[in-house]
Protein backbone atom coordinates (compact mmCIF):
# COMPACT_ATOMS: atom_id res chain seq x y z
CA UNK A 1 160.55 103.29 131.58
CA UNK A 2 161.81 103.76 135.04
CA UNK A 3 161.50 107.07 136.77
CA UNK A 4 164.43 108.71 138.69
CA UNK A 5 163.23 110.08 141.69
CA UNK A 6 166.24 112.01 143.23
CA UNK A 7 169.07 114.08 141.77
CA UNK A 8 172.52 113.53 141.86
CA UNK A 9 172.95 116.04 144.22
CA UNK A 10 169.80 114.46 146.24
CA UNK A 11 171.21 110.76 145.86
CA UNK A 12 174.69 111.88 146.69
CA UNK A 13 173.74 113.23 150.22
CA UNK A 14 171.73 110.03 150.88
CA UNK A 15 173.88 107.69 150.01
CA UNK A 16 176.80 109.31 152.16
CA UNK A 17 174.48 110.11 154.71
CA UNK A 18 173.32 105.87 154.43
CA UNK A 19 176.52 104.94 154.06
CA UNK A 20 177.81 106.91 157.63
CA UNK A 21 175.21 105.59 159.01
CA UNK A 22 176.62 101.98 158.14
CA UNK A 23 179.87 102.59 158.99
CA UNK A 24 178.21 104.27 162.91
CA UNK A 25 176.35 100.78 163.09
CA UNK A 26 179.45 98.04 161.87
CA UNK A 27 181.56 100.34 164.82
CA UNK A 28 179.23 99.72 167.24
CA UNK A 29 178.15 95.98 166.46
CA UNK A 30 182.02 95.51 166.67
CA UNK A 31 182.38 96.60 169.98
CA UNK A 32 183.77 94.78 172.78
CA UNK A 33 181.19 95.62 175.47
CA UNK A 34 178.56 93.58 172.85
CA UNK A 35 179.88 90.35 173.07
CA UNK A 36 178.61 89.99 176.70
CA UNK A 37 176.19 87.29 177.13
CA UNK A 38 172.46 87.95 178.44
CA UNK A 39 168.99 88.95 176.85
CA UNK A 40 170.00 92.82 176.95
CA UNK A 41 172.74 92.68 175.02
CA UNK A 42 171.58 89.98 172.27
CA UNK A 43 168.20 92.70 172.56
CA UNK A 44 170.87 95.61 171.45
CA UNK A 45 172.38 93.33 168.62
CA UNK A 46 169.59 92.49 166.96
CA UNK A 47 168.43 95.89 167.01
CA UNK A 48 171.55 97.20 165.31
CA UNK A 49 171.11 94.23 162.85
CA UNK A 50 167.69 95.72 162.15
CA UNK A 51 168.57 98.96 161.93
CA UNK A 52 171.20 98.14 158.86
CA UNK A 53 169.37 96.14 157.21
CA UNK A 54 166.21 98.98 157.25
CA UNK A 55 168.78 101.44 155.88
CA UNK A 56 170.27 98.59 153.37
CA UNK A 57 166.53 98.25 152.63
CA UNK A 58 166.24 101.94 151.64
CA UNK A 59 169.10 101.65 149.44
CA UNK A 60 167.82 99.32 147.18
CA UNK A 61 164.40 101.38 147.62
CA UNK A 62 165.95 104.24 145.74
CA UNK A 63 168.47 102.22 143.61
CA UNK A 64 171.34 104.07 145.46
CA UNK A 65 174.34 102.82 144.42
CA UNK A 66 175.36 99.77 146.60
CA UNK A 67 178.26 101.03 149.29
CA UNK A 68 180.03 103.57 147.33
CA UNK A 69 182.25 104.83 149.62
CA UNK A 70 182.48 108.76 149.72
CA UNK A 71 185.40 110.99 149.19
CA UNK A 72 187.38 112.60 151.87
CA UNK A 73 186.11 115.53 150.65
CA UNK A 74 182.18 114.55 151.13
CA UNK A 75 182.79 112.44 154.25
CA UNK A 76 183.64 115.43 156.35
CA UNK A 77 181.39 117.54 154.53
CA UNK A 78 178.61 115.27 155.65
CA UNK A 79 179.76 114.67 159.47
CA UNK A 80 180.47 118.38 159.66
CA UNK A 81 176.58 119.07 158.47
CA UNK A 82 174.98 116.21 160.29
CA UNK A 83 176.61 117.92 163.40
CA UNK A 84 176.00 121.20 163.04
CA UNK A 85 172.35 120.43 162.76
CA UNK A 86 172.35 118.25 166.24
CA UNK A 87 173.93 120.87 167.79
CA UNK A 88 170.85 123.11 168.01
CA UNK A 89 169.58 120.43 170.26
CA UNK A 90 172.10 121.02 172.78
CA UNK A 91 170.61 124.80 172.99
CA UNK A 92 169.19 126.09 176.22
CA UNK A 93 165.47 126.36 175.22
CA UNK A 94 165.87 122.85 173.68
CA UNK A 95 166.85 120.84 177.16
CA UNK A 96 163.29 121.62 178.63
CA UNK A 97 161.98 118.17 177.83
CA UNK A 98 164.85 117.07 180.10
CA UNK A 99 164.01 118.77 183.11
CA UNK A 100 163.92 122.51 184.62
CA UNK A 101 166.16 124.97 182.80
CA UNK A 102 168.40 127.42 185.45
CA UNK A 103 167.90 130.44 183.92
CA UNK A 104 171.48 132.02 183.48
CA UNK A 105 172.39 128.42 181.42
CA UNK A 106 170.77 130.00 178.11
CA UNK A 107 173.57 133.26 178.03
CA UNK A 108 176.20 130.50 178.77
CA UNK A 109 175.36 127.63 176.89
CA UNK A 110 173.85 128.73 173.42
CA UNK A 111 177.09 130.98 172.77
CA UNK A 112 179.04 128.28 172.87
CA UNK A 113 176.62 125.68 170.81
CA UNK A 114 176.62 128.47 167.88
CA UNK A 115 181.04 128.65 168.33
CA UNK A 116 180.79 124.95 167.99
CA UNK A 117 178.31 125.06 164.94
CA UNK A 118 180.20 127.75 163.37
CA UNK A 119 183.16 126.15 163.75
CA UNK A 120 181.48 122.73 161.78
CA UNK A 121 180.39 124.82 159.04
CA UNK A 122 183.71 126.08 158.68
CA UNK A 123 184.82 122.49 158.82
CA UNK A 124 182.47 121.87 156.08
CA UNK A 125 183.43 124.84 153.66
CA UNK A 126 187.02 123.99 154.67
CA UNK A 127 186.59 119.92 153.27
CA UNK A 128 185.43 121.50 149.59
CA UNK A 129 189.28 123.07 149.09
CA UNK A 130 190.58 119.12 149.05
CA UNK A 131 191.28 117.57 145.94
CA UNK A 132 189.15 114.99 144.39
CA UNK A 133 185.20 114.86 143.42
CA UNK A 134 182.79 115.17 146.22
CA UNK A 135 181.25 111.59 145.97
């Protein structure tokens, strides 16, 4: 008897959050730019390749079902939250590993970062008023 791992609620978010991830990867193995000839480029290909198959991989790993595209509703839900969390990356104290922080960036920049994450969250809250089911 098989065991199920993951809730719908769990499985939902993954297989949005899988199937974004997809739909990142097809745009950029479609570009234009990628169809130049030399050992970088076929290098960036196959990595993109490998990178949807190892998420196609994790699919069938957790029995997710195969490319159900989301809702509306859940799409921007999802881009909204997956935002919102890279966001705090863009915060003062975070930009350290890049190199010297000036000192009056941190009163500047992080108000700003939270108006932008606030404003995602709100995107997110606002995409559960549409109509339809949130898969």
């Amino acid at each position: 008897m098989p065991v199920t791992l993951l809730n719908e609620n769990q499985e939902r978010r993954l297989a949005t959050h899988l199937r974004l991830l997809a739909s990142d990867l097809e745009t950029l193995a479609q570009a234009a730019e990628l169809r130049a000839a030399g050992p970088a480029y076929a290098r960036v290909r196959e990595a993109i390749a490998a990178a949807r198959q190892a998420a196609e991989r994790l699919r069938e790993t957790l029995a997710l079902p195969a490319d159900r595209a989301p809702s509306l509703k859940r799409r921007i839900a999802a881009v909204a939250e997956v935002w919102a969390v890279r966001m705090e990356d863009l915060r003062a104290r975070r930009l350290k590993s890049y190199g010297a922080v000036h000192p009056e960036l941190a009163p500047r920049l992080d108000p700003r970062v939270a108006e932008v994450s606030r404003a995602l969250e709100a995107l997110a809250d606002a995409a559960q008023s549409l109509p339809g089911t949130d898969r």
